[in-house]
C-alpha atoms as a PDB file:
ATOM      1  CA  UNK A   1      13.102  17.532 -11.920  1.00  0.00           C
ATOM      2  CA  UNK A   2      10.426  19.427  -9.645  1.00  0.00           C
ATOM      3  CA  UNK A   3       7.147  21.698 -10.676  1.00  0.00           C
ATOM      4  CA  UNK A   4       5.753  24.320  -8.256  1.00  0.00           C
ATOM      5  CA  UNK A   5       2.490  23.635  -7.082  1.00  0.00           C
ATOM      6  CA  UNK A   6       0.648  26.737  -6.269  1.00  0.00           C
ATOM      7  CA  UNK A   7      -3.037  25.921  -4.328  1.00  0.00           C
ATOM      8  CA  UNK A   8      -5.314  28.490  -5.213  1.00  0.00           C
ATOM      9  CA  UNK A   9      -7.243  30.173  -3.134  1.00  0.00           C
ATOM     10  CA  UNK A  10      -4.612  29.740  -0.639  1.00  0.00           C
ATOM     11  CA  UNK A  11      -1.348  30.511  -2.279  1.00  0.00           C
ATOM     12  CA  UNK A  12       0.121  28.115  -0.717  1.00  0.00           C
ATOM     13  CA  UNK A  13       2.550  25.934  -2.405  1.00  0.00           C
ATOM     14  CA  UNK A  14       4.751  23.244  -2.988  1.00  0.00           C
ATOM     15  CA  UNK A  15       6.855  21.220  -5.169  1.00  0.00           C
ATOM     16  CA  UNK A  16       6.061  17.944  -6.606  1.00  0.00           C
ATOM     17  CA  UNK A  17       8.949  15.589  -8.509  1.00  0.00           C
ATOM     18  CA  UNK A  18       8.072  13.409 -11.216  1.00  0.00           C
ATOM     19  CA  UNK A  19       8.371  10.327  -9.588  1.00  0.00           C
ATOM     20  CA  UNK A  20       5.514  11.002  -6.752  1.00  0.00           C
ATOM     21  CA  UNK A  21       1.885  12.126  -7.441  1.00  0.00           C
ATOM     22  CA  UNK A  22       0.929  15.279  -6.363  1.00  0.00           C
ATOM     23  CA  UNK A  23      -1.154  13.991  -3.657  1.00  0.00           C
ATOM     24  CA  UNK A  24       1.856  12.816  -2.486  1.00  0.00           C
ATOM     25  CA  UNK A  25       4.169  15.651  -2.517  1.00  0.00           C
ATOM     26  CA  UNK A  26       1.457  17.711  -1.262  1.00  0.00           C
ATOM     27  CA  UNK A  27       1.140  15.686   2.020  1.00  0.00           C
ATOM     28  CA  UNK A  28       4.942  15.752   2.229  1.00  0.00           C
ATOM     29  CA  UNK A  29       4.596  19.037   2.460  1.00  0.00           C
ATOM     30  CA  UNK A  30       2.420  19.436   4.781  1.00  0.00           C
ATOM     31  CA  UNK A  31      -0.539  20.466   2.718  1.00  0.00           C
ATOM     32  CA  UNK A  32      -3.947  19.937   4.329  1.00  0.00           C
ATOM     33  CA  UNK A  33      -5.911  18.584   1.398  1.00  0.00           C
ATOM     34  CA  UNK A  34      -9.185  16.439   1.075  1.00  0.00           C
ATOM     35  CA  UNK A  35      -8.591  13.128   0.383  1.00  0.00           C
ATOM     36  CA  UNK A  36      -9.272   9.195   1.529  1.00  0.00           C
ATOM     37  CA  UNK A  37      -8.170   6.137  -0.446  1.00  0.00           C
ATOM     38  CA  UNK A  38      -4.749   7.501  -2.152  1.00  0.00           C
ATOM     39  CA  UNK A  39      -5.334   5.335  -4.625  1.00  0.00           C
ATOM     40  CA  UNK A  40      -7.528   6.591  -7.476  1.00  0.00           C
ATOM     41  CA  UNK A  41     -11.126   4.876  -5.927  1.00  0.00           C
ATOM     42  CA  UNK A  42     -12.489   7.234  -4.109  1.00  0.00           C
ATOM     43  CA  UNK A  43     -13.001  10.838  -5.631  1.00  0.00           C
ATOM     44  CA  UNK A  44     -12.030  12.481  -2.491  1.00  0.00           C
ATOM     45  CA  UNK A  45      -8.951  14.693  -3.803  1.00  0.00           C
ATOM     46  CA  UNK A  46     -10.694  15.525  -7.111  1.00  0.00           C
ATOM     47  CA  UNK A  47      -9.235  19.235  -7.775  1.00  0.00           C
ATOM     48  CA  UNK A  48      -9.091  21.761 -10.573  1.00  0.00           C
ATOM     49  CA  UNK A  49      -6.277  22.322 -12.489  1.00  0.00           C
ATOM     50  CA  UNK A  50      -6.127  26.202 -13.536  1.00  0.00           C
ATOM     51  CA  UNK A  51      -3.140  26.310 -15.489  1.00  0.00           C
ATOM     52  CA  UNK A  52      -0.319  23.576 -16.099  1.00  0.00           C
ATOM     53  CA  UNK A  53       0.848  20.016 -17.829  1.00  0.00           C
ATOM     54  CA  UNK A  54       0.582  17.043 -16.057  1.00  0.00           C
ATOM     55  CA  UNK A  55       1.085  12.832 -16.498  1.00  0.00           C
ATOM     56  CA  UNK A  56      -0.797  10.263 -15.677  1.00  0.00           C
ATOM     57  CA  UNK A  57       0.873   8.949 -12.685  1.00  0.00           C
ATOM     58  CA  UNK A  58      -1.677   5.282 -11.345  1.00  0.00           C
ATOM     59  CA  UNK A  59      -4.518   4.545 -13.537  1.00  0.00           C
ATOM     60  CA  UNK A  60      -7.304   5.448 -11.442  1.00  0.00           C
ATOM     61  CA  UNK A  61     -10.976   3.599 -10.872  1.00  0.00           C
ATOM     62  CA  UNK A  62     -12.934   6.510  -9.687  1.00  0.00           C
ATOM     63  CA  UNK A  63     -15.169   7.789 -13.241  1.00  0.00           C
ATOM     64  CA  UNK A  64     -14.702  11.532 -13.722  1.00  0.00           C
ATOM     65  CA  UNK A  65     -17.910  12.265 -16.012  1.00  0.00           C
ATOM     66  CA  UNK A  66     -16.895  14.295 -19.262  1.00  0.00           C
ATOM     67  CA  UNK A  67     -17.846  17.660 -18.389  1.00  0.00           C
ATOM     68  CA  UNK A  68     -15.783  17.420 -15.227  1.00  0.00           C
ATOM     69  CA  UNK A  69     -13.220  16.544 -17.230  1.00  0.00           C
ATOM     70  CA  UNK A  70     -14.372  19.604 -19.486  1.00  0.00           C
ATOM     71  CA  UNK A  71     -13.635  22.081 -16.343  1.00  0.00           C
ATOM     72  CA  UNK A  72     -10.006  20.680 -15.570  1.00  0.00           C
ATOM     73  CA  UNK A  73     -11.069  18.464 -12.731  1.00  0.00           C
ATOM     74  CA  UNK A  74      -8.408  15.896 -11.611  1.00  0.00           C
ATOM     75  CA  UNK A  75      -7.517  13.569  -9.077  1.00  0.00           C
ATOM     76  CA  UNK A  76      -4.341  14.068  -7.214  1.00  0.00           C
ATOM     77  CA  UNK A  77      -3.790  10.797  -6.310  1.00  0.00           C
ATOM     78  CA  UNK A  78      -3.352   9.718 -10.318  1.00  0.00           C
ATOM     79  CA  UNK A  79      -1.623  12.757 -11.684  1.00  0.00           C
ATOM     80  CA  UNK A  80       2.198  13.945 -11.377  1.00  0.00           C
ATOM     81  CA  UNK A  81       3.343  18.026 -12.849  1.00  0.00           C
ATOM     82  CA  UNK A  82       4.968  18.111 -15.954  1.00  0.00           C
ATOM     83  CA  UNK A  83       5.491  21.895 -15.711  1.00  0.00           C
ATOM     84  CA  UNK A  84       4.267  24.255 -12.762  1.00  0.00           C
ATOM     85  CA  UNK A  85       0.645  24.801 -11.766  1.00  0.00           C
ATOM     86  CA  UNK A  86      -1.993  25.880 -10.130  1.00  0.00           C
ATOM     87  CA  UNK A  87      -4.935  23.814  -8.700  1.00  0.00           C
ATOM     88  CA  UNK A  88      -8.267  25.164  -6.951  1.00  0.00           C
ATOM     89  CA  UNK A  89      -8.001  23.327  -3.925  1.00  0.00           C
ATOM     90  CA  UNK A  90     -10.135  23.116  -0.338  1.00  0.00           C
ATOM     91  CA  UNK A  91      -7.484  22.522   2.275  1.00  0.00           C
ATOM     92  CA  UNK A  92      -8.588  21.971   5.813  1.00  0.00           C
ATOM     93  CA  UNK A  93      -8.264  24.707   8.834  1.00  0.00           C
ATOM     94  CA  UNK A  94      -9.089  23.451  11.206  1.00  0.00           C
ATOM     95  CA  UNK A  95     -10.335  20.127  12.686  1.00  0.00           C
ATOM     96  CA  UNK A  96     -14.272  21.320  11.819  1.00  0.00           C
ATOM     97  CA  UNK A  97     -12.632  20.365   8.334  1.00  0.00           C
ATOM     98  CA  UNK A  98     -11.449  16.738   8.987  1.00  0.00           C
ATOM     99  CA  UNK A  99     -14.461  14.104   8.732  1.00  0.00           C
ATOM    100  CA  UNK A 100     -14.956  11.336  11.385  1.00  0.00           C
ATOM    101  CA  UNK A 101     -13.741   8.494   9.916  1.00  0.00           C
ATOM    102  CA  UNK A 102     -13.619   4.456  10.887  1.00  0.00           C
ATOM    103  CA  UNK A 103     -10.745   2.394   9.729  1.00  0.00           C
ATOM    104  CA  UNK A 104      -9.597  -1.310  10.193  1.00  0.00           C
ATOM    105  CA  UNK A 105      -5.891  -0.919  10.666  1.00  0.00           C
ATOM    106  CA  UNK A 106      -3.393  -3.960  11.150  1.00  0.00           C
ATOM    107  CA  UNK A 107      -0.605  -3.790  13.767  1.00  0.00           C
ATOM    108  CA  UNK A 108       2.710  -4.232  11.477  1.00  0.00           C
ATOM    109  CA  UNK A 109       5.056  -3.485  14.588  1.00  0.00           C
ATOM    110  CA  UNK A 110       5.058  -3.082  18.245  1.00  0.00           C
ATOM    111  CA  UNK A 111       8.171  -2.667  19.451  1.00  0.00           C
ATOM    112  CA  UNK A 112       9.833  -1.061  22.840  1.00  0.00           C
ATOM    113  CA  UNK A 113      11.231   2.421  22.863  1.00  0.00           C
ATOM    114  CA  UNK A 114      12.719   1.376  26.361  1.00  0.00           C
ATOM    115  CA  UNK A 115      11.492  -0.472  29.954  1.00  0.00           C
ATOM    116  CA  UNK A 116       8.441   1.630  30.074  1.00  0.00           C
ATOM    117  CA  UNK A 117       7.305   2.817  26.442  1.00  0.00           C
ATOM    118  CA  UNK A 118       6.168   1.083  22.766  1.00  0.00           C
ATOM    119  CA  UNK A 119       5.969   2.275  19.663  1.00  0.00           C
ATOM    120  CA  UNK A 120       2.890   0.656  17.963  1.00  0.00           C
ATOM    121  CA  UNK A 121       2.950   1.169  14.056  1.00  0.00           C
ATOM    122  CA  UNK A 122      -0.607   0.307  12.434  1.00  0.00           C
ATOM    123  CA  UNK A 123      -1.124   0.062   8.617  1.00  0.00           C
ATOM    124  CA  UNK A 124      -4.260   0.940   7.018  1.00  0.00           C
ATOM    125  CA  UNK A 125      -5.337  -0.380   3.440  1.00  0.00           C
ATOM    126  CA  UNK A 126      -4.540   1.808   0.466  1.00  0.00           C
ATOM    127  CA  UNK A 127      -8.247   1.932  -0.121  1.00  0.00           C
ATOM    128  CA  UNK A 128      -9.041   3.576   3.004  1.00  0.00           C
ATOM    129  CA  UNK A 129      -6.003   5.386   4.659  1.00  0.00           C
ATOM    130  CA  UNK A 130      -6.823   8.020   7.534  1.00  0.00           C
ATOM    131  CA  UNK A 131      -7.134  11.875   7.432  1.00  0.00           C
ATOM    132  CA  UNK A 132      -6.435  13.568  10.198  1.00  0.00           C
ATOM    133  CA  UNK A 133      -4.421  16.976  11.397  1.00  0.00           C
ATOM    134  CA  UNK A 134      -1.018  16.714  13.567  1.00  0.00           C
ATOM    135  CA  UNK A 135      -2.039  16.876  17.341  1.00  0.00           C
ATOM    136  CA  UNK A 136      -5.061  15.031  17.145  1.00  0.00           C
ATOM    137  CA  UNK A 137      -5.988  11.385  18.872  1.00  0.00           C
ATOM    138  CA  UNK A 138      -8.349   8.437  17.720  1.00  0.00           C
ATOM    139  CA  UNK A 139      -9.733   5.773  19.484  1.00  0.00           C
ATOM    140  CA  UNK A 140      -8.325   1.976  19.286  1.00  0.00           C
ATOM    141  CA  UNK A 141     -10.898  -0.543  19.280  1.00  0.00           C
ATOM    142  CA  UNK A 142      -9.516  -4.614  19.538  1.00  0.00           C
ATOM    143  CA  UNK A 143     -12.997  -6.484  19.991  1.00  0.00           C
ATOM    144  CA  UNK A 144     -14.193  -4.958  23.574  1.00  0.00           C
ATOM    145  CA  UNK A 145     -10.615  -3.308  24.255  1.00  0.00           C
ATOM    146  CA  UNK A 146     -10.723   0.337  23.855  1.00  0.00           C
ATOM    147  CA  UNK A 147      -8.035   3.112  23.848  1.00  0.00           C
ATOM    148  CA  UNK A 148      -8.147   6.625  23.706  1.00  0.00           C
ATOM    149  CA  UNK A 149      -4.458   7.532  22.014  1.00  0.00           C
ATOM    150  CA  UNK A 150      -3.151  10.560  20.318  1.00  0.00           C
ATOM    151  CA  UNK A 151      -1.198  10.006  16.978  1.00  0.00           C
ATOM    152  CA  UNK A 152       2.658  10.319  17.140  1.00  0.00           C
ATOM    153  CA  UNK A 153       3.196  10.569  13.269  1.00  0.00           C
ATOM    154  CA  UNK A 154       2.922  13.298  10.805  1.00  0.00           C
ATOM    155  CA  UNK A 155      -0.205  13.426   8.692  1.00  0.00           C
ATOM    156  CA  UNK A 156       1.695  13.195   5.863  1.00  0.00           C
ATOM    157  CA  UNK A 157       1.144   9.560   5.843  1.00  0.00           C
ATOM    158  CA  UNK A 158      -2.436   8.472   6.999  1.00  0.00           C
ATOM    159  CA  UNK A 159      -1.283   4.914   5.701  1.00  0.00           C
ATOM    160  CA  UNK A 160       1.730   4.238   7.997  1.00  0.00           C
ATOM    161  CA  UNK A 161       0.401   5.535  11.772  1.00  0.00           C
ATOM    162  CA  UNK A 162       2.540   5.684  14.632  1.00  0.00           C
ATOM    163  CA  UNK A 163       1.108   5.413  18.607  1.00  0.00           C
ATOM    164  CA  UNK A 164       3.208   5.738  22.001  1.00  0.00           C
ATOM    165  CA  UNK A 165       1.865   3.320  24.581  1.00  0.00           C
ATOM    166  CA  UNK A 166       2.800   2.899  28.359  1.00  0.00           C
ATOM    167  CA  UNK A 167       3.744  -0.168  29.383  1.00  0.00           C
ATOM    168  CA  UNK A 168       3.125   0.741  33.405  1.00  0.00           C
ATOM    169  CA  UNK A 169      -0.726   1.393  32.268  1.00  0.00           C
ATOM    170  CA  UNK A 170      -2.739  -1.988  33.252  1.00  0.00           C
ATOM    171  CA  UNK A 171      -4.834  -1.683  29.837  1.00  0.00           C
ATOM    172  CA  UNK A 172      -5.974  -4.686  28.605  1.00  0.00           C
ATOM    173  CA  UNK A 173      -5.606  -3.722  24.816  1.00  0.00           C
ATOM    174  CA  UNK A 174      -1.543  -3.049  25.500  1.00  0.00           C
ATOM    175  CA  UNK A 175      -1.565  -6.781  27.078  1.00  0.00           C
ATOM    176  CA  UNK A 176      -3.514  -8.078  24.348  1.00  0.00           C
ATOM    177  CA  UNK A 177      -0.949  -6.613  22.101  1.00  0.00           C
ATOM    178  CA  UNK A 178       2.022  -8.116  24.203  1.00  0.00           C
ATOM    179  CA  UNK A 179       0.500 -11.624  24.050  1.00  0.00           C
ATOM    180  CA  UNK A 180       0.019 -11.863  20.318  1.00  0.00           C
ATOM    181  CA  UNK A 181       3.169  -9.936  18.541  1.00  0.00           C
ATOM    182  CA  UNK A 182       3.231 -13.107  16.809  1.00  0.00           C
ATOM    183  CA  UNK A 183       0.400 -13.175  14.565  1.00  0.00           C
ATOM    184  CA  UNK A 184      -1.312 -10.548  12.630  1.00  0.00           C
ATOM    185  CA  UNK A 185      -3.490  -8.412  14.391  1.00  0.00           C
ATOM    186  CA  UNK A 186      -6.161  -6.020  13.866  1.00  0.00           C
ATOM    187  CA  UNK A 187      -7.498  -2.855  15.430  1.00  0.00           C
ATOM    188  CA  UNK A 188     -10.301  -0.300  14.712  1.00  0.00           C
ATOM    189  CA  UNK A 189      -9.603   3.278  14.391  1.00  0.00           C
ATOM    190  CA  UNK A 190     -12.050   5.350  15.062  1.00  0.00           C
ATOM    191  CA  UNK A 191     -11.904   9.179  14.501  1.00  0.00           C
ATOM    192  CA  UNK A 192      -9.994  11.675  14.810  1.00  0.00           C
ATOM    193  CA  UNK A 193     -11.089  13.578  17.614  1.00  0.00           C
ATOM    194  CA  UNK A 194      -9.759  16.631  19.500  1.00  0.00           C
ATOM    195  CA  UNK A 195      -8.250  20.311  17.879  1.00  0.00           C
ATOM    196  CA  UNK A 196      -5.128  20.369  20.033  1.00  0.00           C
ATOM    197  CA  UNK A 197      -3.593  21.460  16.134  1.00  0.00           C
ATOM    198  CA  UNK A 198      -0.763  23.838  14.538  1.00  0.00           C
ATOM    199  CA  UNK A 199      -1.546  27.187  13.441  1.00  0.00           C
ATOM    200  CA  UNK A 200      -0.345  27.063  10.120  1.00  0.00           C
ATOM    201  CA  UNK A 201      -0.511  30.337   9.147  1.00  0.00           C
ATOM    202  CA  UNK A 202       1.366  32.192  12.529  1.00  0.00           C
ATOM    203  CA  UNK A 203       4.611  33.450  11.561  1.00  0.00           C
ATOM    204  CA  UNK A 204       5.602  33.242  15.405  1.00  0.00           C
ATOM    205  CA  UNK A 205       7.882  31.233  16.921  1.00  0.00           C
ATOM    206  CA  UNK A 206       6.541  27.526  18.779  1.00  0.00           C
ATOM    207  CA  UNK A 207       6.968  27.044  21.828  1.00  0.00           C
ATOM    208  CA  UNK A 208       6.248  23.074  22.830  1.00  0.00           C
ATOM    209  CA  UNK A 209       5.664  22.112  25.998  1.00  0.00           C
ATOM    210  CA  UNK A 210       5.459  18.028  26.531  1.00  0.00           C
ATOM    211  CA  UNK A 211       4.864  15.690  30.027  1.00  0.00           C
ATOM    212  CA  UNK A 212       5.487  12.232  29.798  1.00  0.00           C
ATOM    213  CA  UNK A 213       3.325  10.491  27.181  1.00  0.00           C
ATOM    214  CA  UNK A 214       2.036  13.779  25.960  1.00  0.00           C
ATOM    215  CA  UNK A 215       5.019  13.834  24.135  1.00  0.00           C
ATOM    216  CA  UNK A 216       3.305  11.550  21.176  1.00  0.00           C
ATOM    217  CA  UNK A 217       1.256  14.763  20.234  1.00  0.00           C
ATOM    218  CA  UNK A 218       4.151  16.964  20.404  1.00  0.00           C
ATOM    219  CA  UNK A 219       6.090  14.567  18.027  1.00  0.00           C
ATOM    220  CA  UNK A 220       3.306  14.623  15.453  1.00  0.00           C
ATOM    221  CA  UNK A 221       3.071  18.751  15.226  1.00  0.00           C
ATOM    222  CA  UNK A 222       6.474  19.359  15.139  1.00  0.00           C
ATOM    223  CA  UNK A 223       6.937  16.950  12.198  1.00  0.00           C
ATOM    224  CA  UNK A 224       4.137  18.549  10.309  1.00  0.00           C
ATOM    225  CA  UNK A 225       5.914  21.929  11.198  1.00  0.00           C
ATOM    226  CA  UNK A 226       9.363  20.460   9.782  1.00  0.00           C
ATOM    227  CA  UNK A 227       7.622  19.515   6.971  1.00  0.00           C
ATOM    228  CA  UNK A 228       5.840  23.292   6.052  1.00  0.00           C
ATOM    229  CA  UNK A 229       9.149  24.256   6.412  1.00  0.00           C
ATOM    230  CA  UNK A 230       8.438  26.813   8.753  1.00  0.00           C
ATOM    231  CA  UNK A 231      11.131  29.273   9.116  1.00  0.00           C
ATOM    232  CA  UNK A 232      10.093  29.992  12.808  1.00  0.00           C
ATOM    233  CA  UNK A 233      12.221  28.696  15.972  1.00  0.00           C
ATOM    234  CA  UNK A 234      10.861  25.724  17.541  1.00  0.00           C
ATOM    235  CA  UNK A 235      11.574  25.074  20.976  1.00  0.00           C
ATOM    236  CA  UNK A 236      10.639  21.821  22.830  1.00  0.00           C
ATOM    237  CA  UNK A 237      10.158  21.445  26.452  1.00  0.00           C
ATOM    238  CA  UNK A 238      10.042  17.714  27.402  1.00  0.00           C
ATOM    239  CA  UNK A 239       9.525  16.879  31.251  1.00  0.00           C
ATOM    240  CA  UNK A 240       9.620  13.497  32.188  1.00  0.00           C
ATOM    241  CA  UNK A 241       9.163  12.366  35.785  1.00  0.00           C
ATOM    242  CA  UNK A 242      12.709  11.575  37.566  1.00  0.00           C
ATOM    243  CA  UNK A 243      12.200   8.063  38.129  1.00  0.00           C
ATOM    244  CA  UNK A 244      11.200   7.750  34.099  1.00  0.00           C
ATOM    245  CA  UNK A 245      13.070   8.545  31.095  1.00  0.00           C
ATOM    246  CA  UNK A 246      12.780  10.626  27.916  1.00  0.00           C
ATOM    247  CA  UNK A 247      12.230   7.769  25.389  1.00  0.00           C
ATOM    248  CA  UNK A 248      12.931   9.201  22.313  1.00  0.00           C
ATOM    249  CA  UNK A 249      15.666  11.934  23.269  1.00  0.00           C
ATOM    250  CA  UNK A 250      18.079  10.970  20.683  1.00  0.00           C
ATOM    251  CA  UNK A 251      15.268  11.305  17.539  1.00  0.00           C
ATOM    252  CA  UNK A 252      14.845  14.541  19.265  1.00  0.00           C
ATOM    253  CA  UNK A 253      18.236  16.084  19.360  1.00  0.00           C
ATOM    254  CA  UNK A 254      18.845  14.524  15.552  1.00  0.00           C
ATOM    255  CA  UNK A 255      15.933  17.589  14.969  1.00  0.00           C
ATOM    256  CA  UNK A 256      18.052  19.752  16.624  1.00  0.00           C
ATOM    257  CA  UNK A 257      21.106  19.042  14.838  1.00  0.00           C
ATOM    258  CA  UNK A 258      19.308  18.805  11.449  1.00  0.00           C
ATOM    259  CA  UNK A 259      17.271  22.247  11.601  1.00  0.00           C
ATOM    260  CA  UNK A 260      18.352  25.861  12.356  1.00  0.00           C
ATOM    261  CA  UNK A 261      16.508  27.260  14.837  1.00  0.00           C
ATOM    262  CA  UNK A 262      14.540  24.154  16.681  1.00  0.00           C
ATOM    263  CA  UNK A 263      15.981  23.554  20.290  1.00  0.00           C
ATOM    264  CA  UNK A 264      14.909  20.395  22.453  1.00  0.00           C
ATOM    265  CA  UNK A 265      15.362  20.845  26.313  1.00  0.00           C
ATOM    266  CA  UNK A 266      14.466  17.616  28.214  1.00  0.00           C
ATOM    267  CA  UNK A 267      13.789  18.723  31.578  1.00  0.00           C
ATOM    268  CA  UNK A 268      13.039  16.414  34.737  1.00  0.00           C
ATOM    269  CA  UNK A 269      10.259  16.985  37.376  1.00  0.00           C
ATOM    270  CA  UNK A 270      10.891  16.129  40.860  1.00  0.00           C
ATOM    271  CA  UNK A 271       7.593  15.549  42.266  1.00  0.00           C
ATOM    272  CA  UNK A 272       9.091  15.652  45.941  1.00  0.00           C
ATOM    273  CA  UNK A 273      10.567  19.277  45.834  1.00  0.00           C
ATOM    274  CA  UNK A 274       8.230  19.975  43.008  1.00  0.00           C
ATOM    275  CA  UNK A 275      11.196  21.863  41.334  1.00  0.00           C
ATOM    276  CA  UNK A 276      12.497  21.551  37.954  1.00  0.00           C
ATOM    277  CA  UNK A 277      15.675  20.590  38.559  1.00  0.00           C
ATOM    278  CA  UNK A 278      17.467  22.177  35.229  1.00  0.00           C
ATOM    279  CA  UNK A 279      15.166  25.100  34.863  1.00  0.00           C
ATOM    280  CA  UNK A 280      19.069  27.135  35.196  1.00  0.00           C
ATOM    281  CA  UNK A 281      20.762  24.776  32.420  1.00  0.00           C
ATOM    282  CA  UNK A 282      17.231  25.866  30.643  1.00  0.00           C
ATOM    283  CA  UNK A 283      17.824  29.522  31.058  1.00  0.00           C
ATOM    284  CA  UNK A 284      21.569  29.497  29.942  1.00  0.00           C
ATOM    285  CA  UNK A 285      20.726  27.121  26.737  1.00  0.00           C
ATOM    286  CA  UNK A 286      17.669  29.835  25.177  1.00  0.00           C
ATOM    287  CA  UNK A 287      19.631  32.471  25.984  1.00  0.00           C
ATOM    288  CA  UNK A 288      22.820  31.729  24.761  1.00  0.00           C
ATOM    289  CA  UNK A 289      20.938  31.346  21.014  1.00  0.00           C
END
């Protein structure tokens, strides 16, 4: 059974089941709300509750004094709806809202999307996941290796982080990477920076426009836009230079067959006429929806 979840000021909402806190379901949803460990230690998603019934859902460390507890304060993180609600929430706006943060990650894969491109998964502790907004990059630290890299994953998980790395790139954090797969490794995130970020509140359609390895940015707004549940068209424009390919083309086109009104064009650049060679196959395709 699911509760709505209204956020007050806001009015935003969302819908929590009873197995998940409502931390979780918010993040799911693409809510933008404060919080750090995800885990009941840290105080950071302390809310109000204005009206509503909720459980217990972790037992949680952080002390709420008694006359917080007096004015309805919760923590997300602990608590799943029993009935509908409404919480006085902060949610972020804008990337002015999201803290710097610094956070030893481990690598739990690193695995190749094809001959040129890997997908590097990093885990964070519980205690001390990352906050950031869709579109935005941190910086990789592995002792004196450092790496500027946007974050391909929706921030709907600041646990489980996903990067796209390019294998032609000489960087000597990718080849320590390659040389250890075998044992566990570490890296710092530092961050996030940048406020290359979704307007959450446009009702216009999105148009995204991707080259190459920019495409790891792309990835992470659109799934933050799936997950508002935006009824707006997406359209994604992926170019890719001729002698390289789209590396993730068919998680792509499973968006387009999932969800009305998204449409993926992959597109390739010919740097030698400096054409786009299916800019007419482009045309037809937008116009014929």
């Amino acid at each position: 059974m699911s509760f709505k979840i209204t956020l007050l000021p806001s009015g935003n909402t969302f819908y929590c089941e009873a197995k998940e806190s409502v931390l979780e379901a918010a993040l799911s949803c693409g809510m933008n709300l404060g919080y750090h460990c995800n885990s009941g230690g840290c105080g950071e998603c302390k809310v109000v509750v204005s009206s509503g019934t909720y459980q217990p859902h972790i037992n949680a460390d952080y002390p709420l004094t008694e006359a917080q507890k007096s004015q309805g304060y919760v923590l997300l993180c602990a608590i799943t709806a029993s009935s509908d609600m409404e919480i006085q929430a902060v949610e972020a706006k804008s990337a002015a809202d999201i803290p710097k943060q610094s956070v030893l990650a481990k690598v739990s894969k690193f695995n190749a999307l094809n001959d040129d491109f890997y997908e590097l998964h990093l885990r964070t502790p519980r205690s001390s996941t990352l906050r950031f907004l869709a579109g935005q990059s941190v910086q990789l630290t592995n002792d004196s290796d450092v790496l500027q890299a946007p974050i391909a994953s929706c921030p709907c998980n600041g646990m489980n982080l996903q990067f796209h790395i390019d294998r032609r790139k000489d960087h000597s954090l990718t080849r320590a990477l390659l040389s250890t797969q075998a044992s566990p490794v570490n890296l710092q995130i530092d961050g996030p920076f940048g406020d290359f970020t979704l307007d959450d509140e446009s009702d216009r359609a999105s148009v995204f426009v991707a080259f190459g390895l920019g495409f790891a940015a792309i990835k992470s707004l659109i799934e933050h836009a799936i997950a508002l549940e935006k009824e707006q068209s997406l359209l994604l424009f992926w170019i890719m230079p001729e002698s390289r390919s789209h590396y993730q083309s068919n998680y792509c086109r499973a968006w387009e067959d999932a969800f009305d009104g998204f449409v993926y064009i992959p597109m390739t650049l010919d740097c030698k006429e400096g054409i786009l060679k299916t800019f007419e196959e482009i045309v037809q395709r937008v116009l014929a929806r």
